[in-house]
PDB file of N, CA and C in Angstrom:
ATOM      1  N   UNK A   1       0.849  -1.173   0.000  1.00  0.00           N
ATOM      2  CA  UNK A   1       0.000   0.000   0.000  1.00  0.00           C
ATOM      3  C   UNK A   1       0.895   1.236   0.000  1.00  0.00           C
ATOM      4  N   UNK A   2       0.938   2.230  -0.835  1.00  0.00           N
ATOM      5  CA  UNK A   2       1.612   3.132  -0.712  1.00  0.00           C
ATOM      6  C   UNK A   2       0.595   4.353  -0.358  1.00  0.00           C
ATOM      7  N   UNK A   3       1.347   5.434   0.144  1.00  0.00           N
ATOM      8  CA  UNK A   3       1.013   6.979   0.846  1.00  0.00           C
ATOM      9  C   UNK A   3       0.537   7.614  -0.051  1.00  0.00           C
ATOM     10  N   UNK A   4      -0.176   7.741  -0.848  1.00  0.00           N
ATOM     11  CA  UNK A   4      -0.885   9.130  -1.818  1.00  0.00           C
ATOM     12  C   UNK A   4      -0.724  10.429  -1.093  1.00  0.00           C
ATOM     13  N   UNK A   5      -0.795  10.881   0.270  1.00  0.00           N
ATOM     14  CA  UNK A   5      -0.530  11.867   1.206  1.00  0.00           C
ATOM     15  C   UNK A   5       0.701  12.632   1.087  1.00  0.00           C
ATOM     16  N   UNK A   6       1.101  13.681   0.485  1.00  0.00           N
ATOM     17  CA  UNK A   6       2.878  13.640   0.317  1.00  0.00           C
ATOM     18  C   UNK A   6       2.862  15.031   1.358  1.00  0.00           C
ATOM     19  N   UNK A   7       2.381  15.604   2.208  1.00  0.00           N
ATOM     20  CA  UNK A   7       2.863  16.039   3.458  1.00  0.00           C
ATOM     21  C   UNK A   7       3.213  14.469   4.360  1.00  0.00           C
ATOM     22  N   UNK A   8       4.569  15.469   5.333  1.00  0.00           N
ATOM     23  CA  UNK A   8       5.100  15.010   5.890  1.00  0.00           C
ATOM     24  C   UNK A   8       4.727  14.675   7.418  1.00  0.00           C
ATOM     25  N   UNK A   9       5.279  14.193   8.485  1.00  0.00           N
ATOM     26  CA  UNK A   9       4.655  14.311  10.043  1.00  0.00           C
ATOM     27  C   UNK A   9       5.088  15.482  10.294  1.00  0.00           C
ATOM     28  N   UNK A  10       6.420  16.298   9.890  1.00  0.00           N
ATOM     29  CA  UNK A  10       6.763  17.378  10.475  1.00  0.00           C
ATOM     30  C   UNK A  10       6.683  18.439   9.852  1.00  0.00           C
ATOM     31  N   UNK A  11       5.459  18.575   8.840  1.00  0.00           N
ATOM     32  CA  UNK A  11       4.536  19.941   8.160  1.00  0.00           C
ATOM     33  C   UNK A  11       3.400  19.949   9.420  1.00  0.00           C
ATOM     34  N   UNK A  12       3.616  21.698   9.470  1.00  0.00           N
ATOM     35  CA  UNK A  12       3.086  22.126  10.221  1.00  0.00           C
ATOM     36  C   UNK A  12       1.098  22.109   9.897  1.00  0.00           C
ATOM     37  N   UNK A  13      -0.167  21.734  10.932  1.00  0.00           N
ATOM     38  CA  UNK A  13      -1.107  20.968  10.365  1.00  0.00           C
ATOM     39  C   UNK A  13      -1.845  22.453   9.474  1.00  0.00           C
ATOM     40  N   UNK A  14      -2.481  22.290   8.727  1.00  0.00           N
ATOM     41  CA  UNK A  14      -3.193  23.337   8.032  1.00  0.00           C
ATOM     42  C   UNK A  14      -3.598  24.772   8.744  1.00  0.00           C
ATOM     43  N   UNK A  15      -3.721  25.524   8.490  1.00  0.00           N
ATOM     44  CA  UNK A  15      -4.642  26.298   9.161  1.00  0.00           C
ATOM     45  C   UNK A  15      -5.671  26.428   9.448  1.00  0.00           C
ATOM     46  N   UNK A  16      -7.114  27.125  10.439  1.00  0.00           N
ATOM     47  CA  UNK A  16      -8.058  27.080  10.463  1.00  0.00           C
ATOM     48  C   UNK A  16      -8.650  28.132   9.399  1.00  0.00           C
ATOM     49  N   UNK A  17      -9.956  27.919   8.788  1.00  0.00           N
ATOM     50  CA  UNK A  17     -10.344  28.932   8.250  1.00  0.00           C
ATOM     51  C   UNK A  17     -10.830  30.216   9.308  1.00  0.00           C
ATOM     52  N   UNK A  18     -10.601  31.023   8.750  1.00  0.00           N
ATOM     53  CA  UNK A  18     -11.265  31.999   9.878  1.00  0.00           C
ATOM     54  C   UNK A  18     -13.140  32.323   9.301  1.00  0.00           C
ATOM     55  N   UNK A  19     -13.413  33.374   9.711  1.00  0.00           N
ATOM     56  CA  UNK A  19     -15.016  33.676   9.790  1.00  0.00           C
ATOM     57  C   UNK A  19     -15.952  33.198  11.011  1.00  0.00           C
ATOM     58  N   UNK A  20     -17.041  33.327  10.790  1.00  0.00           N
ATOM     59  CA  UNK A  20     -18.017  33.306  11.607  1.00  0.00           C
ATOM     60  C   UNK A  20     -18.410  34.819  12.013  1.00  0.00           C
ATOM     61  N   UNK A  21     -19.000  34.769  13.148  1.00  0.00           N
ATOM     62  CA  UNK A  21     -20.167  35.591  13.919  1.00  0.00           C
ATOM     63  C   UNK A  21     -19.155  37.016  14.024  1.00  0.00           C
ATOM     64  N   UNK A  22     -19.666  37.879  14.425  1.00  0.00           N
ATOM     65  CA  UNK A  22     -19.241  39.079  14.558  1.00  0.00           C
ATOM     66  C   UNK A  22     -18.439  38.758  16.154  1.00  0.00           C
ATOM     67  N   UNK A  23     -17.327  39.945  16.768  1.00  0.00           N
ATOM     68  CA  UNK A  23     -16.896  39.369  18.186  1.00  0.00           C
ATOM     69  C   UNK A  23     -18.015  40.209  19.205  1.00  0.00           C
ATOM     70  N   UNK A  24     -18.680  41.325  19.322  1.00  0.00           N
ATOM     71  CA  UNK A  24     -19.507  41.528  20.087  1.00  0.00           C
ATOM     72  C   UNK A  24     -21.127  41.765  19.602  1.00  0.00           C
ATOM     73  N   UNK A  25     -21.673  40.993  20.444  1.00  0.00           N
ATOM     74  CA  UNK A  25     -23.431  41.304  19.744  1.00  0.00           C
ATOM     75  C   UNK A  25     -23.637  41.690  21.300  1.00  0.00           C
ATOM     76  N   UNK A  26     -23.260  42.400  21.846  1.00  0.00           N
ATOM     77  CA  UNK A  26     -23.721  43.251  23.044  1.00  0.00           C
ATOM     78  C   UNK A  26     -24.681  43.960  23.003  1.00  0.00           C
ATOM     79  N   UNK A  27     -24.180  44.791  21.852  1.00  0.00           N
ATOM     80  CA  UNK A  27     -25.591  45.594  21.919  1.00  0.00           C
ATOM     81  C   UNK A  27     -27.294  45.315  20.880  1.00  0.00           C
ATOM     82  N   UNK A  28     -27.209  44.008  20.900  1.00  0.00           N
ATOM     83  CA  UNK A  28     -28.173  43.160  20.556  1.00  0.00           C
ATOM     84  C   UNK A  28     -28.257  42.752  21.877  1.00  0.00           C
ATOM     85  N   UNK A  29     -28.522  42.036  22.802  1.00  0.00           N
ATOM     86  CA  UNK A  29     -28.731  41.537  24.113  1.00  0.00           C
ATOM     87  C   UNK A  29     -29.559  42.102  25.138  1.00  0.00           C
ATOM     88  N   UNK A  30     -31.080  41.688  25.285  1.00  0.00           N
ATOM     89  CA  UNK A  30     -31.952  42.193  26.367  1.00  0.00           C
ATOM     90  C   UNK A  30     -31.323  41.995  27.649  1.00  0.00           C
ATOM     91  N   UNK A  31     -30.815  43.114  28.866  1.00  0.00           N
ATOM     92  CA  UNK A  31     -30.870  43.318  29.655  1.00  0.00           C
ATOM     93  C   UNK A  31     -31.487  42.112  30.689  1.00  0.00           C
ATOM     94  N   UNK A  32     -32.802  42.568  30.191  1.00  0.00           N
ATOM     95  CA  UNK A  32     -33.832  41.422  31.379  1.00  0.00           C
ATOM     96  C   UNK A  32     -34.147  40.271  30.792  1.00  0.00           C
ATOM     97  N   UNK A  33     -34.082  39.874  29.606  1.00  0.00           N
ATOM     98  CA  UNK A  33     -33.944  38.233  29.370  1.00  0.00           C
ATOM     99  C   UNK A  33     -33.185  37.658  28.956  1.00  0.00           C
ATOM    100  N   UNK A  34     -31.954  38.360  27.952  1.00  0.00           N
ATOM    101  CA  UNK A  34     -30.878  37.840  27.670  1.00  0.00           C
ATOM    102  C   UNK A  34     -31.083  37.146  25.910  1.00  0.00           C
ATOM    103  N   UNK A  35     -32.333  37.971  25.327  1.00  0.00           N
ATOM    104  CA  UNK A  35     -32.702  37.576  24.273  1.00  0.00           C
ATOM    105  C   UNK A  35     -32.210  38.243  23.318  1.00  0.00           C
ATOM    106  N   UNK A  36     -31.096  37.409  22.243  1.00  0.00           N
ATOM    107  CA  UNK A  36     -30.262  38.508  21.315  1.00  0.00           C
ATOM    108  C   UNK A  36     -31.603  39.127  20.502  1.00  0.00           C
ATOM    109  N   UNK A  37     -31.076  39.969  19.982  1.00  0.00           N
ATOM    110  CA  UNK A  37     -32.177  40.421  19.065  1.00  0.00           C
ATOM    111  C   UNK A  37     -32.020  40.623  17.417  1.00  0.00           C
ATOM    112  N   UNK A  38     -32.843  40.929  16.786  1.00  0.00           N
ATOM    113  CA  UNK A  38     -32.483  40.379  15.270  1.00  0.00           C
ATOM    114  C   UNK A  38     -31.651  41.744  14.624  1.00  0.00           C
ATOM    115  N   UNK A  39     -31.970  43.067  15.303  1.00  0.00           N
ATOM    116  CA  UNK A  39     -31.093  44.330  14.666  1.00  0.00           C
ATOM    117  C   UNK A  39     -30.361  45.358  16.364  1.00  0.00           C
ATOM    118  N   UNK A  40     -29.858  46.096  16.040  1.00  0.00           N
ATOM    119  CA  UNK A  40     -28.721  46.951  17.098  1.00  0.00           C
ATOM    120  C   UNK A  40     -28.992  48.156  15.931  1.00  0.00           C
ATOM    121  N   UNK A  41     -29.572  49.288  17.049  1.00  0.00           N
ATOM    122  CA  UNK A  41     -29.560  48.756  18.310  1.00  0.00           C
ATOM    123  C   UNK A  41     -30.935  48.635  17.878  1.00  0.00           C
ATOM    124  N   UNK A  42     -32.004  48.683  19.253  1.00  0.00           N
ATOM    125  CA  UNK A  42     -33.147  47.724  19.542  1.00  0.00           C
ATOM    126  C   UNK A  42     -34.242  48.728  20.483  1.00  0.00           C
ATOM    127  N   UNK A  43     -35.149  49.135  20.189  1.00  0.00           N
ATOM    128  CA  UNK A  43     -35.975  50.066  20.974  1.00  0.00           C
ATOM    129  C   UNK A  43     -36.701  48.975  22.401  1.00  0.00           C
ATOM    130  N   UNK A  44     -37.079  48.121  21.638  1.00  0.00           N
ATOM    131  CA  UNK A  44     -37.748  47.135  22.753  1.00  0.00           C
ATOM    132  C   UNK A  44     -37.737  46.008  22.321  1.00  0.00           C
ATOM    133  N   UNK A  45     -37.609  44.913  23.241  1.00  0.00           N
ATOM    134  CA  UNK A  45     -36.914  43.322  23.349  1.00  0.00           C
ATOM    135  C   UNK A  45     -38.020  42.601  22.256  1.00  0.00           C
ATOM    136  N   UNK A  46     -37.835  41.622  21.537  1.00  0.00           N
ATOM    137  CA  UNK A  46     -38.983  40.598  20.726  1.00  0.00           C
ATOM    138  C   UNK A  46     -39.430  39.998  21.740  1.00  0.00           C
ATOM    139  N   UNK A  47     -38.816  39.307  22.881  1.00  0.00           N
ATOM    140  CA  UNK A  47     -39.123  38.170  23.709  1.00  0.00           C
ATOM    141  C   UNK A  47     -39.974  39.215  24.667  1.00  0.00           C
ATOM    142  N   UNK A  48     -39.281  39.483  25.669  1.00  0.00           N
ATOM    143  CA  UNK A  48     -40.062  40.325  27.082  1.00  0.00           C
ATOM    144  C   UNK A  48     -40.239  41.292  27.183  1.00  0.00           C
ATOM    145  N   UNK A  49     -40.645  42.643  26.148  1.00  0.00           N
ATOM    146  CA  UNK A  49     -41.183  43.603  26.008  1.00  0.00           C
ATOM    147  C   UNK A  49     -40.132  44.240  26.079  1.00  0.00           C
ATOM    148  N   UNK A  50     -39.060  44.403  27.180  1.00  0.00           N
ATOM    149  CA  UNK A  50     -38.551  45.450  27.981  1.00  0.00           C
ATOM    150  C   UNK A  50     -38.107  46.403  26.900  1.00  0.00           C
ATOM    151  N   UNK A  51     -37.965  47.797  27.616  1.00  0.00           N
ATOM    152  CA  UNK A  51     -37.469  49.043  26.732  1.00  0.00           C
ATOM    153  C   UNK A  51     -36.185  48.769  27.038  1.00  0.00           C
ATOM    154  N   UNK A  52     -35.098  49.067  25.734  1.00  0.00           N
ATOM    155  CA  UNK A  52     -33.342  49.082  25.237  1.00  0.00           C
ATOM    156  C   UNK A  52     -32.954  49.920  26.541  1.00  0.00           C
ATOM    157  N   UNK A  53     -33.744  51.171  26.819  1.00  0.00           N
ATOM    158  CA  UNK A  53     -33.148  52.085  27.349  1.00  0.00           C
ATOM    159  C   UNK A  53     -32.907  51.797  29.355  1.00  0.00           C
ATOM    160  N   UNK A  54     -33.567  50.310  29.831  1.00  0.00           N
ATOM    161  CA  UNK A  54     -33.747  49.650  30.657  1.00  0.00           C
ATOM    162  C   UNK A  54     -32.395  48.973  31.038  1.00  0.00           C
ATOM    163  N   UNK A  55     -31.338  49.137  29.729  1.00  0.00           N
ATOM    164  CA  UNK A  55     -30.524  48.293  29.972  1.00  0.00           C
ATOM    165  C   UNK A  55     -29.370  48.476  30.772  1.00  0.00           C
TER     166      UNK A  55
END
């Protein structure tokens, strides 16, 4: 059986791709329920009413 693989053990392993999510959705985040919300900022919560300005 031969190696089709022609990295070595001592190549360093791939990199990760980067991306994903933004690093803060803070100011998406209800105060009193902890419910992100779909835009920032946010007058009042989808889930528990509360007013943004509560926060």
């Amino acid at each position: 059986m031969s190696d089709t693989n022609p990295r070595q053990p001592s190549d360093p392993a791939p990199a990760e791709p980067e991306g994903g999510d933004a690093a803060c959705w803070l100011d998406r985040v209800c105060a009193a329920c902890g419910a992100i919300q779909d835009t920032a900022p946010f007058d009042r919560c989808q889930r528990c009413g509360a007013d943004a300005e509560d926060r």
